[in-house]
C-alpha atoms as a PDB file:
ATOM      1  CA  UNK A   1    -117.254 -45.019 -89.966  1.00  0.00           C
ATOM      2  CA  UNK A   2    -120.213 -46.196 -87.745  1.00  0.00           C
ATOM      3  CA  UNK A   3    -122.600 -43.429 -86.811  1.00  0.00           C
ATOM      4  CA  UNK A   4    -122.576 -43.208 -82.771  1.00  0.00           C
ATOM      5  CA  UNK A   5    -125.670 -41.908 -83.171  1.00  0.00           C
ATOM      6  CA  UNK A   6    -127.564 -44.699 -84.953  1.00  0.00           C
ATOM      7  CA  UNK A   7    -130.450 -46.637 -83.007  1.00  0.00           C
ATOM      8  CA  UNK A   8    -131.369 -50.194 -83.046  1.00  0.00           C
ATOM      9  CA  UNK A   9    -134.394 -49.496 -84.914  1.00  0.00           C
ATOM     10  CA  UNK A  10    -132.161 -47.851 -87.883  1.00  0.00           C
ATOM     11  CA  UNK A  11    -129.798 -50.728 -88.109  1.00  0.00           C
ATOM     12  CA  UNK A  12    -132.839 -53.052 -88.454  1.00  0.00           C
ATOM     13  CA  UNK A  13    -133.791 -51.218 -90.953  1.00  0.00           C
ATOM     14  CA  UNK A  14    -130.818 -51.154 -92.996  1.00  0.00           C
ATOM     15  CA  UNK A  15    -130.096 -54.931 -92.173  1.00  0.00           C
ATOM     16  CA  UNK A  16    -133.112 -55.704 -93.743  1.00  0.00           C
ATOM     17  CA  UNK A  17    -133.159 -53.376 -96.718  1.00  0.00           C
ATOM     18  CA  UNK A  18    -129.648 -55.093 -97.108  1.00  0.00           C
ATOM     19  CA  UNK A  19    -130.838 -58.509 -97.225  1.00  0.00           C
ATOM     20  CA  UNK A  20    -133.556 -57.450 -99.374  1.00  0.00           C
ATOM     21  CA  UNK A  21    -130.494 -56.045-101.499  1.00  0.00           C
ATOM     22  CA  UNK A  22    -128.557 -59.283-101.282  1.00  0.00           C
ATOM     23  CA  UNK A  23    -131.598 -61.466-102.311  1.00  0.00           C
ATOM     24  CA  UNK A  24    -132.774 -59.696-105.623  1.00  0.00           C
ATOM     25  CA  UNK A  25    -128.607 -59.625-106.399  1.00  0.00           C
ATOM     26  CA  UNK A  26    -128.495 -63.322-105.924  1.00  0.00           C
ATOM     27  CA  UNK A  27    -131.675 -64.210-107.937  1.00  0.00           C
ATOM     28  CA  UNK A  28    -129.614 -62.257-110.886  1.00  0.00           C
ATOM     29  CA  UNK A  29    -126.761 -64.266-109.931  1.00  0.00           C
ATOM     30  CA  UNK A  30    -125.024 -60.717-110.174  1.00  0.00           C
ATOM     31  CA  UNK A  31    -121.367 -62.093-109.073  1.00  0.00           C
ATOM     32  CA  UNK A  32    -119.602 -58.691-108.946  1.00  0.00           C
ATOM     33  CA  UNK A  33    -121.952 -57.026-106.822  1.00  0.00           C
ATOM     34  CA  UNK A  34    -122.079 -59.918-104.409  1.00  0.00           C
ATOM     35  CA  UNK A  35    -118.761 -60.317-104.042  1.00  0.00           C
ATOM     36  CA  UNK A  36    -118.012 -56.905-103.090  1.00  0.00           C
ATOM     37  CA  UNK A  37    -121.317 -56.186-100.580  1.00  0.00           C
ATOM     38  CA  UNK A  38    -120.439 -60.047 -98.573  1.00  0.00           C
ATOM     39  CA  UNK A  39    -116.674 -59.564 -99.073  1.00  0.00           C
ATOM     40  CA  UNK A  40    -115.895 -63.081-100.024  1.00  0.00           C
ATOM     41  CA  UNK A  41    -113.965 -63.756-103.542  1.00  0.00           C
ATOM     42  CA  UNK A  42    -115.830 -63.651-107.097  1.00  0.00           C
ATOM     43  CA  UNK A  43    -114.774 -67.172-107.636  1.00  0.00           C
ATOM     44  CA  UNK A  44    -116.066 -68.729-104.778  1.00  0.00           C
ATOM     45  CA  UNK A  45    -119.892 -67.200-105.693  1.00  0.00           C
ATOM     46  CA  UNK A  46    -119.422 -68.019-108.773  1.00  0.00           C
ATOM     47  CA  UNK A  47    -118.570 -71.812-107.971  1.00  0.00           C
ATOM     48  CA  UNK A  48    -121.468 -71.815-105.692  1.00  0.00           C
ATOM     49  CA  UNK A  49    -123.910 -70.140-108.322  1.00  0.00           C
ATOM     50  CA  UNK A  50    -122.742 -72.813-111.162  1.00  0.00           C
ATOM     51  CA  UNK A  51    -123.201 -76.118-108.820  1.00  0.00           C
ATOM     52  CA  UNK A  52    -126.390 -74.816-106.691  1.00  0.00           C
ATOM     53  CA  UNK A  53    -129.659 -76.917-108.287  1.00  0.00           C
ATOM     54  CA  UNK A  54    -132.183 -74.256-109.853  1.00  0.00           C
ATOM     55  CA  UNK A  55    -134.837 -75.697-107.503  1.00  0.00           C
ATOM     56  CA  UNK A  56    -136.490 -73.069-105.239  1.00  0.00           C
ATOM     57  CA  UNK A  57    -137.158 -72.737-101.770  1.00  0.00           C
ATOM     58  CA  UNK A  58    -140.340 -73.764 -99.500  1.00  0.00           C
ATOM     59  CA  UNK A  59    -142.022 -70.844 -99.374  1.00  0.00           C
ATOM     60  CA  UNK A  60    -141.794 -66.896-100.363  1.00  0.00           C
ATOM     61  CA  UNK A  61    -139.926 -63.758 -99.280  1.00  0.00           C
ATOM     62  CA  UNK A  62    -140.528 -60.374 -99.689  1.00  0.00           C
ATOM     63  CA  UNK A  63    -137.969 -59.395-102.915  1.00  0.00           C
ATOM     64  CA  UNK A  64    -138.437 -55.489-103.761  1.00  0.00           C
ATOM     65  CA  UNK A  65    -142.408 -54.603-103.606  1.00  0.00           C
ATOM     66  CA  UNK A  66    -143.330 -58.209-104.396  1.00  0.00           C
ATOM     67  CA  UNK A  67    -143.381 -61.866-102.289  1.00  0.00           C
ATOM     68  CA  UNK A  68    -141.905 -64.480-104.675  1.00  0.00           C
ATOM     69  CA  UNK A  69    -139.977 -67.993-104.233  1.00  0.00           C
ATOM     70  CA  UNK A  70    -136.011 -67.827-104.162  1.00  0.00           C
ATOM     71  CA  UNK A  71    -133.525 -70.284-105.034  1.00  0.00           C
ATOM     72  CA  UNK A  72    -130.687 -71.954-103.533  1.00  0.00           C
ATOM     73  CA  UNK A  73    -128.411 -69.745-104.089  1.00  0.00           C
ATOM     74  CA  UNK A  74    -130.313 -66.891-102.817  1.00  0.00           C
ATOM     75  CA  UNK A  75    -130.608 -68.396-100.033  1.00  0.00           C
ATOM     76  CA  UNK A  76    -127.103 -69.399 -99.620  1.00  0.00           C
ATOM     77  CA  UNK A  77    -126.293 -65.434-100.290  1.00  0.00           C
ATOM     78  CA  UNK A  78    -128.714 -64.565 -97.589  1.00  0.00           C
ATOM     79  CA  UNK A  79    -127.182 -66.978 -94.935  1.00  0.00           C
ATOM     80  CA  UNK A  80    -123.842 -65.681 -96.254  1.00  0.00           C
ATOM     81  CA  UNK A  81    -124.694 -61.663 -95.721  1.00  0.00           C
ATOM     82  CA  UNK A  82    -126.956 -62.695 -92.050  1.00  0.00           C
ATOM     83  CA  UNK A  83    -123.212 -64.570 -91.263  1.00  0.00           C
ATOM     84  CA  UNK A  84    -121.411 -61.451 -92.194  1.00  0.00           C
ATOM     85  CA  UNK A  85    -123.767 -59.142 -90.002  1.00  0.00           C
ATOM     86  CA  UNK A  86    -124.179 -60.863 -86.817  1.00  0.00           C
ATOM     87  CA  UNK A  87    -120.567 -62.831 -87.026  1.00  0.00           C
ATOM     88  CA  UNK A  88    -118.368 -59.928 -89.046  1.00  0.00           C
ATOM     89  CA  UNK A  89    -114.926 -61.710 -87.482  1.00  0.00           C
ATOM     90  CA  UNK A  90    -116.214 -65.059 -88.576  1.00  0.00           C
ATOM     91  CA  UNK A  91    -115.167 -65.234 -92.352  1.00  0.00           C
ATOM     92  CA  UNK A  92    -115.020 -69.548 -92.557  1.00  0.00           C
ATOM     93  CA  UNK A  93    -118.546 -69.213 -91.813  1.00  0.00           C
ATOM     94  CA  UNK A  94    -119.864 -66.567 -94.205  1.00  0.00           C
ATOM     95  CA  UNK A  95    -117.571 -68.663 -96.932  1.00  0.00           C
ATOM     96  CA  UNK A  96    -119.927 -71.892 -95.759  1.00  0.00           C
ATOM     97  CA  UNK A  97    -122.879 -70.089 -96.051  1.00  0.00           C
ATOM     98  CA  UNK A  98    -122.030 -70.244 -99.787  1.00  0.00           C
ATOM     99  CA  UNK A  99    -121.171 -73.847 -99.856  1.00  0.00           C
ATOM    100  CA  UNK A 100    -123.738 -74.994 -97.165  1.00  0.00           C
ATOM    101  CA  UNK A 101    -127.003 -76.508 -99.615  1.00  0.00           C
ATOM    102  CA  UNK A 102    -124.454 -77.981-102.299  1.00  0.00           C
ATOM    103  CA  UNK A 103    -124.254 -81.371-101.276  1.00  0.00           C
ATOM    104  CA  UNK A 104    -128.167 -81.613-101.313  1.00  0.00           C
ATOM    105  CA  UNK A 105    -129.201 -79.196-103.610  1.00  0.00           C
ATOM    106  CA  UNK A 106    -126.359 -79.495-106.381  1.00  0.00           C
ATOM    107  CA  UNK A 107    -127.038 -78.714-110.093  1.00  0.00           C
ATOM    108  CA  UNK A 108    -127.647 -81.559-112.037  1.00  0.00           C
ATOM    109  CA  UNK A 109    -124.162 -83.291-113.104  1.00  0.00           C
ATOM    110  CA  UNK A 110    -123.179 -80.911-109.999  1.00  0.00           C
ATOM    111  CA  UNK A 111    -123.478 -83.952-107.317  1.00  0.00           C
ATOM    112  CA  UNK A 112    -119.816 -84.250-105.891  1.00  0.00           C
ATOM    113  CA  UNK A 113    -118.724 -80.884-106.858  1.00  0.00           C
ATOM    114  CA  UNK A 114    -118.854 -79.579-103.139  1.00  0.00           C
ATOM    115  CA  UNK A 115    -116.019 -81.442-102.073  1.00  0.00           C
ATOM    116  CA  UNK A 116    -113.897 -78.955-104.090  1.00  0.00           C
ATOM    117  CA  UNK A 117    -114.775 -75.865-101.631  1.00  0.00           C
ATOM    118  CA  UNK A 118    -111.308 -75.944-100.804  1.00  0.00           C
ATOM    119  CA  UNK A 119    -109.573 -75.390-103.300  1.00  0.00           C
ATOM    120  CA  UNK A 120    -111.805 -73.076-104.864  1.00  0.00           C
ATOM    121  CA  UNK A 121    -111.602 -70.766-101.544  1.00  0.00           C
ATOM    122  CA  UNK A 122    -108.657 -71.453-100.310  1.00  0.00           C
ATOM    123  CA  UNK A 123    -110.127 -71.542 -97.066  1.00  0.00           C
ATOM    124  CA  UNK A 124    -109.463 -74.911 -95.425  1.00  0.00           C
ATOM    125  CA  UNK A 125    -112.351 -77.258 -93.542  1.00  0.00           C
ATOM    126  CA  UNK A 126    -115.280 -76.041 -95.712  1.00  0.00           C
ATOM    127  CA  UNK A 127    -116.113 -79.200 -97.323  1.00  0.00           C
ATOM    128  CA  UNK A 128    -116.277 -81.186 -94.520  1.00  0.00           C
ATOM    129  CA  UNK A 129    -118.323 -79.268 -92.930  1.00  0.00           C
ATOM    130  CA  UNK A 130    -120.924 -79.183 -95.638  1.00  0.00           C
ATOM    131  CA  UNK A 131    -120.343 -82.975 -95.130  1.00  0.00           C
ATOM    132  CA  UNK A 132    -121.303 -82.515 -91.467  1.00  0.00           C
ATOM    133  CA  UNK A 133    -124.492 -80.041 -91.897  1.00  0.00           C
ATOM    134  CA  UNK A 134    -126.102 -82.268 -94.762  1.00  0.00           C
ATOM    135  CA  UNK A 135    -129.014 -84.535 -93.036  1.00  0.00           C
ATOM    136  CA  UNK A 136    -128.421 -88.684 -93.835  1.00  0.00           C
ATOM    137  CA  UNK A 137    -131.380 -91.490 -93.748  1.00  0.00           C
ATOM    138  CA  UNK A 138    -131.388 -93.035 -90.474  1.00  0.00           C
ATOM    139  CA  UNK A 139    -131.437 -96.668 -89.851  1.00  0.00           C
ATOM    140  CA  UNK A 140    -134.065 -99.155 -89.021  1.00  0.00           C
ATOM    141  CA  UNK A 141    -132.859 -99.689 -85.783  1.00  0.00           C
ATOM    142  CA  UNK A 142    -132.950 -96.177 -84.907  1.00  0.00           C
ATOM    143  CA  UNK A 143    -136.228 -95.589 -86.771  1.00  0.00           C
ATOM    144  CA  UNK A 144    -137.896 -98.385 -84.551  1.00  0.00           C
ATOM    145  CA  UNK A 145    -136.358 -96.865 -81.509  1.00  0.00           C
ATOM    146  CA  UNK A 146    -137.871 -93.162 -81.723  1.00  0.00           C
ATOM    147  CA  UNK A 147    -141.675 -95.171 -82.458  1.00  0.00           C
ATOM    148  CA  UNK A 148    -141.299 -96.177 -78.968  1.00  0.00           C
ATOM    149  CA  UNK A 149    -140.198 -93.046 -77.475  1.00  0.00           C
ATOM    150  CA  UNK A 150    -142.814 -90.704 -79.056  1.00  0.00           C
ATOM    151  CA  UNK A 151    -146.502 -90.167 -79.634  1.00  0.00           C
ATOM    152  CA  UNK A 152    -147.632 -92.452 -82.525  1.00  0.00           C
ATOM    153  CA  UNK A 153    -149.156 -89.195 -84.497  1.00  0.00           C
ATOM    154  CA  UNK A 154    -145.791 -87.933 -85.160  1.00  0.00           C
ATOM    155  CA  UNK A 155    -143.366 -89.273 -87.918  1.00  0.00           C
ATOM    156  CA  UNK A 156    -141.192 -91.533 -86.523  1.00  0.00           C
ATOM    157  CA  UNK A 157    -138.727 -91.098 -89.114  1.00  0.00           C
ATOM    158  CA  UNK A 158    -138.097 -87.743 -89.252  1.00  0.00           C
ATOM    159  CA  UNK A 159    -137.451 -87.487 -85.570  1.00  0.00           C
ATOM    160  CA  UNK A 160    -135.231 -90.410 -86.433  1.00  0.00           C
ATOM    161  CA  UNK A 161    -133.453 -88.461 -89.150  1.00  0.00           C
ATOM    162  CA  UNK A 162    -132.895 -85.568 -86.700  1.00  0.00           C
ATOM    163  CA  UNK A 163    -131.913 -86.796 -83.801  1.00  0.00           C
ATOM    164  CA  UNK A 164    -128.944 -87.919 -85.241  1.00  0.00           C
ATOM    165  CA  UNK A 165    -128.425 -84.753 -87.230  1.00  0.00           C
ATOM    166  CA  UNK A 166    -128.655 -82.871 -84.179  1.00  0.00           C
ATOM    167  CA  UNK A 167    -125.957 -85.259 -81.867  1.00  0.00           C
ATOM    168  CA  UNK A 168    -123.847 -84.213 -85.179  1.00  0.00           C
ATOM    169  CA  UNK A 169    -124.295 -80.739 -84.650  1.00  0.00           C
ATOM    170  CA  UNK A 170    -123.722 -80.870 -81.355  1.00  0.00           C
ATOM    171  CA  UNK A 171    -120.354 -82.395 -81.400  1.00  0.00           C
ATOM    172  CA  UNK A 172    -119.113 -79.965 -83.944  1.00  0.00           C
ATOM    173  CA  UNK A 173    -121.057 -76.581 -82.953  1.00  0.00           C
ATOM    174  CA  UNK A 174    -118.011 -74.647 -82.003  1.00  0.00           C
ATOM    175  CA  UNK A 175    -117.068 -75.234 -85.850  1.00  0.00           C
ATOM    176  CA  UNK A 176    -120.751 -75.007 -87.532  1.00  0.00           C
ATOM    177  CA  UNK A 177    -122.711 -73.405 -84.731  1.00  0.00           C
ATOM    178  CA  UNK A 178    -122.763 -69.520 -86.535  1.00  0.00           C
ATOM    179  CA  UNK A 179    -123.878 -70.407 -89.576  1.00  0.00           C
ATOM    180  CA  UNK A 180    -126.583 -72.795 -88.447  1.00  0.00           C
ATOM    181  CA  UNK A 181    -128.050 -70.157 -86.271  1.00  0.00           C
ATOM    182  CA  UNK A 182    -128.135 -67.894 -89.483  1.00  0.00           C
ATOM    183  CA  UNK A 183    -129.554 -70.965 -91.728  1.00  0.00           C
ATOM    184  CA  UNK A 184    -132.503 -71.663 -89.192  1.00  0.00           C
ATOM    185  CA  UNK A 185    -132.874 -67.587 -88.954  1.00  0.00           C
ATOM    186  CA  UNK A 186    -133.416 -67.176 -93.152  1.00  0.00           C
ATOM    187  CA  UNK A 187    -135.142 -70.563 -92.652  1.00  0.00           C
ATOM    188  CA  UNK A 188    -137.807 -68.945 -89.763  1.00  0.00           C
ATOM    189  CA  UNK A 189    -138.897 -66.163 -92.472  1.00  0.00           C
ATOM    190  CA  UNK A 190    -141.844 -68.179 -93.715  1.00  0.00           C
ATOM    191  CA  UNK A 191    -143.555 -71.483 -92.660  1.00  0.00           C
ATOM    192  CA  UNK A 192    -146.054 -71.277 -95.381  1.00  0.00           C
ATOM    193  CA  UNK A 193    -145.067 -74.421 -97.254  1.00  0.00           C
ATOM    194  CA  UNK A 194    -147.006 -76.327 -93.918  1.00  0.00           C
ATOM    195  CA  UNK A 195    -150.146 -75.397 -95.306  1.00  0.00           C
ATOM    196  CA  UNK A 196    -149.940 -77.515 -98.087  1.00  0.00           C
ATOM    197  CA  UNK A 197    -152.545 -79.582 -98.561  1.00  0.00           C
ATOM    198  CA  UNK A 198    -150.417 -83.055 -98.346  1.00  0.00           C
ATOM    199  CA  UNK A 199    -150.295 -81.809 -94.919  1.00  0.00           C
ATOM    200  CA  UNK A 200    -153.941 -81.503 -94.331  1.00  0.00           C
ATOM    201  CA  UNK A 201    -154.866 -84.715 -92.143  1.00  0.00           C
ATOM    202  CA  UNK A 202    -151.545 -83.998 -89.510  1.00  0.00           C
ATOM    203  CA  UNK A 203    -150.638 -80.088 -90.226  1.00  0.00           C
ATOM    204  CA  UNK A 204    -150.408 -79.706 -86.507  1.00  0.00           C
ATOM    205  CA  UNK A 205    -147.958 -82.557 -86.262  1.00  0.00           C
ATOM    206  CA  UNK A 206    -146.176 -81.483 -88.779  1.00  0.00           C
ATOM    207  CA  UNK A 207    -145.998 -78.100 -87.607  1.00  0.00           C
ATOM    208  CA  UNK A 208    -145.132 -79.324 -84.097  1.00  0.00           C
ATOM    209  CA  UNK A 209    -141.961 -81.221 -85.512  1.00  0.00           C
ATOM    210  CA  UNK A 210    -140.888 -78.485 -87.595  1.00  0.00           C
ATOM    211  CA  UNK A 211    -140.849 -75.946 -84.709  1.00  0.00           C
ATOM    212  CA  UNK A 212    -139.726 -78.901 -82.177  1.00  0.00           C
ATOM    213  CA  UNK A 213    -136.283 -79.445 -83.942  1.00  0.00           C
ATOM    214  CA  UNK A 214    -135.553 -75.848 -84.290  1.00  0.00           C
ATOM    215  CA  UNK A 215    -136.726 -75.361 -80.844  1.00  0.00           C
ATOM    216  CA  UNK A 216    -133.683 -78.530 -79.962  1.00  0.00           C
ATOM    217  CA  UNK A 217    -131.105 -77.308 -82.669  1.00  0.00           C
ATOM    218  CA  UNK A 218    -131.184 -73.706 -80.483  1.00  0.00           C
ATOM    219  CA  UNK A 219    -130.770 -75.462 -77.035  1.00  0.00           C
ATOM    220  CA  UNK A 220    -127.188 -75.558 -78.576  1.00  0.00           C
ATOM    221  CA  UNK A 221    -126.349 -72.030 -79.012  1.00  0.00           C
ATOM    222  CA  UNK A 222    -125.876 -69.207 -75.744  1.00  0.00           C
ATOM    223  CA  UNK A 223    -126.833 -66.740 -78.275  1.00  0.00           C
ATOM    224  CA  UNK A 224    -129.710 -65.055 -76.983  1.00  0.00           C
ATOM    225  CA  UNK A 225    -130.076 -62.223 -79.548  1.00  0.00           C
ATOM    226  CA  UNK A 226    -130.484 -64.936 -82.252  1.00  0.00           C
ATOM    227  CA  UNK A 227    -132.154 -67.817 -80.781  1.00  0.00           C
ATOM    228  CA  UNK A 228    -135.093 -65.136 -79.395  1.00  0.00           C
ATOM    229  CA  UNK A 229    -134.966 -63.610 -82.557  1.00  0.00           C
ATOM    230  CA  UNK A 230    -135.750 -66.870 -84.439  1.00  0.00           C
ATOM    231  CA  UNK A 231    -138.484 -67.915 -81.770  1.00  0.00           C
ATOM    232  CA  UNK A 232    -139.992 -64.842 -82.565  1.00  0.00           C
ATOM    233  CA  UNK A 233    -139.870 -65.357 -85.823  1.00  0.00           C
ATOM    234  CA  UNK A 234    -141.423 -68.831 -85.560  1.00  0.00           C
ATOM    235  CA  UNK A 235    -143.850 -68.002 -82.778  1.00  0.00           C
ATOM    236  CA  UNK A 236    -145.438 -65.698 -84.855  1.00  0.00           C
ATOM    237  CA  UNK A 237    -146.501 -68.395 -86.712  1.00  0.00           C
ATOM    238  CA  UNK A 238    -148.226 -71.029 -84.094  1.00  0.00           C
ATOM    239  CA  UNK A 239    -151.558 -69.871 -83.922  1.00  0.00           C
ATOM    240  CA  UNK A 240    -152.103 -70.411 -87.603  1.00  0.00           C
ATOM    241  CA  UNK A 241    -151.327 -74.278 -86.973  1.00  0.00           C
ATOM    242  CA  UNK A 242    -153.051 -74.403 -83.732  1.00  0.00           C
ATOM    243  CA  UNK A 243    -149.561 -75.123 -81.610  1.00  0.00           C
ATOM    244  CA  UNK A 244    -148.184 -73.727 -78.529  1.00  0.00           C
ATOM    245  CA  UNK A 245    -145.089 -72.983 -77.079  1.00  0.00           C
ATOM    246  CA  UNK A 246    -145.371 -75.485 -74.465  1.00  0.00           C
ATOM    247  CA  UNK A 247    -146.083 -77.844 -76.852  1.00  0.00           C
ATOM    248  CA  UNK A 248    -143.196 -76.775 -79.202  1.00  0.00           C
ATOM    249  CA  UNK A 249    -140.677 -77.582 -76.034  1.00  0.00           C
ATOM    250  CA  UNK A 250    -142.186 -80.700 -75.510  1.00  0.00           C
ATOM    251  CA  UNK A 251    -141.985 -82.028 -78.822  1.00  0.00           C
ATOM    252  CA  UNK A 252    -137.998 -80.743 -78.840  1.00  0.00           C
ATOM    253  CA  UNK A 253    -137.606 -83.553 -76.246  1.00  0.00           C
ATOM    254  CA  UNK A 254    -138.289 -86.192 -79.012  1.00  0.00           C
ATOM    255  CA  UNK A 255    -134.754 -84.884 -80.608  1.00  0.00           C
ATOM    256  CA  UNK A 256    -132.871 -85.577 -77.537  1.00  0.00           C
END
């Protein structure tokens, strides 16, 4: 039974001590304990833990008194526990979360396995929407296009790559729309890959197209309480790369 009594600041808490929980459980790849703390069945984490590449994540999150990099399927356990916190109701989401990076982060040998979500949950539409959240090459055509619609120092390909992503999204964001919000929210934790030295002669670029296509994937959502949260979350970061918010919401007109 909830506590009436319990304030914001307490649930914070114990959402984050939770996710904290959740992360360290899904570097073990501790099935049982996952299972029962994001209610979804043994056999679907298990699928997702078996066909998730071993690859880790850009950047590092706090896991017990340490920072360290997670892996897929952290990640994906993450998403799946923020689904199951801010979207209880919404169980085809929280089972997505856990199916969401297998179609571009699969195990070796692993490649096609994601179209068998399915069966393996029993839950009907997941695969296809894995099919509609994973990113594809754009064309030339639309390649030259965005060169003449933005500023020549930013990469005309990526805005290429996302504008169509994003049209995708928007078409199907009753459908996808929770657990992207939660994706870009785990995402928002850290932007510390950026300062990587490949990045060193157009980090502000690169920062300002990063932060522009979250900025246009939220113009989606009404959700206030997560889109400010994950502006936040970002913002805190823009003074480090020497962007501001006006700029941010500039650049998100590129995706558009």
């Amino acid at each position: 039974m909830k506590n009436p009594h319990e304030t914001v600041s307490q649930k914070e808490t114990a959402f984050e001590m939770l996710l904290e929980q959740v992360t360290e459980l899904g570097q073990q790849k501790n099935i049982e304990q996952l299972s029962k703390m994001l209610e979804l069945s043994p056999e679907l984490l298990a699928f997702s833990a078996s066909c998730s590449g071993e690859g880790l994540r850009k950047g590092t999150l706090p896991v017990g008194d340490r920072e360290e990099e997670i892996t897929h399927f952290s990640h994906m356990c993450r998403v799946a526990s923020m689904v199951h916190h801010f979207f209880p109701e919404d169980l085809f989401s929280r089972a997505l979360a856990m199916g969401h990076d297998l179609k571009e982060e699969p195990a070796p040998g692993k490649e096609d396995e994601w179209k068998n979500l399915d069966e393996v949950s029993k839950i009907e539409g997941l695969s296809r929407a894995v099919a509609i959240l994973t990113e594809e090459m754009p064309t030339q055509e639309e390649i030259e296009l965005a060169a003449k619609e933005i500023s020549r120092e930013f990469d005309a390909v990526y805005i290429a790559k996302y504008r169509t992503f994003l049209a995708t999204l928007s078409e199907h964001w009753n459908t996808i729309g929770h657990l992207e919000l939660c994706d870009r929210l785990d995402g928002a934790t850290s932007f510390a890959y950026l300062q990587d030295p490949k990045y060193d002669n157009r980090r502000k670029y690169k920062a300002l197209e990063t932060f522009g296509r979250i900025w246009a994937t939220l113009a989606l959502s009404d959700n206030l309480v997560l889109t400010d949260r994950i502006k936040e979350s970002c913002g805190a970061w823009f003074e480090g790369f020497d962007v501001t918010e006006e700029e941010v919401e500039k650049t998100a007109t590129y995706f558009k």
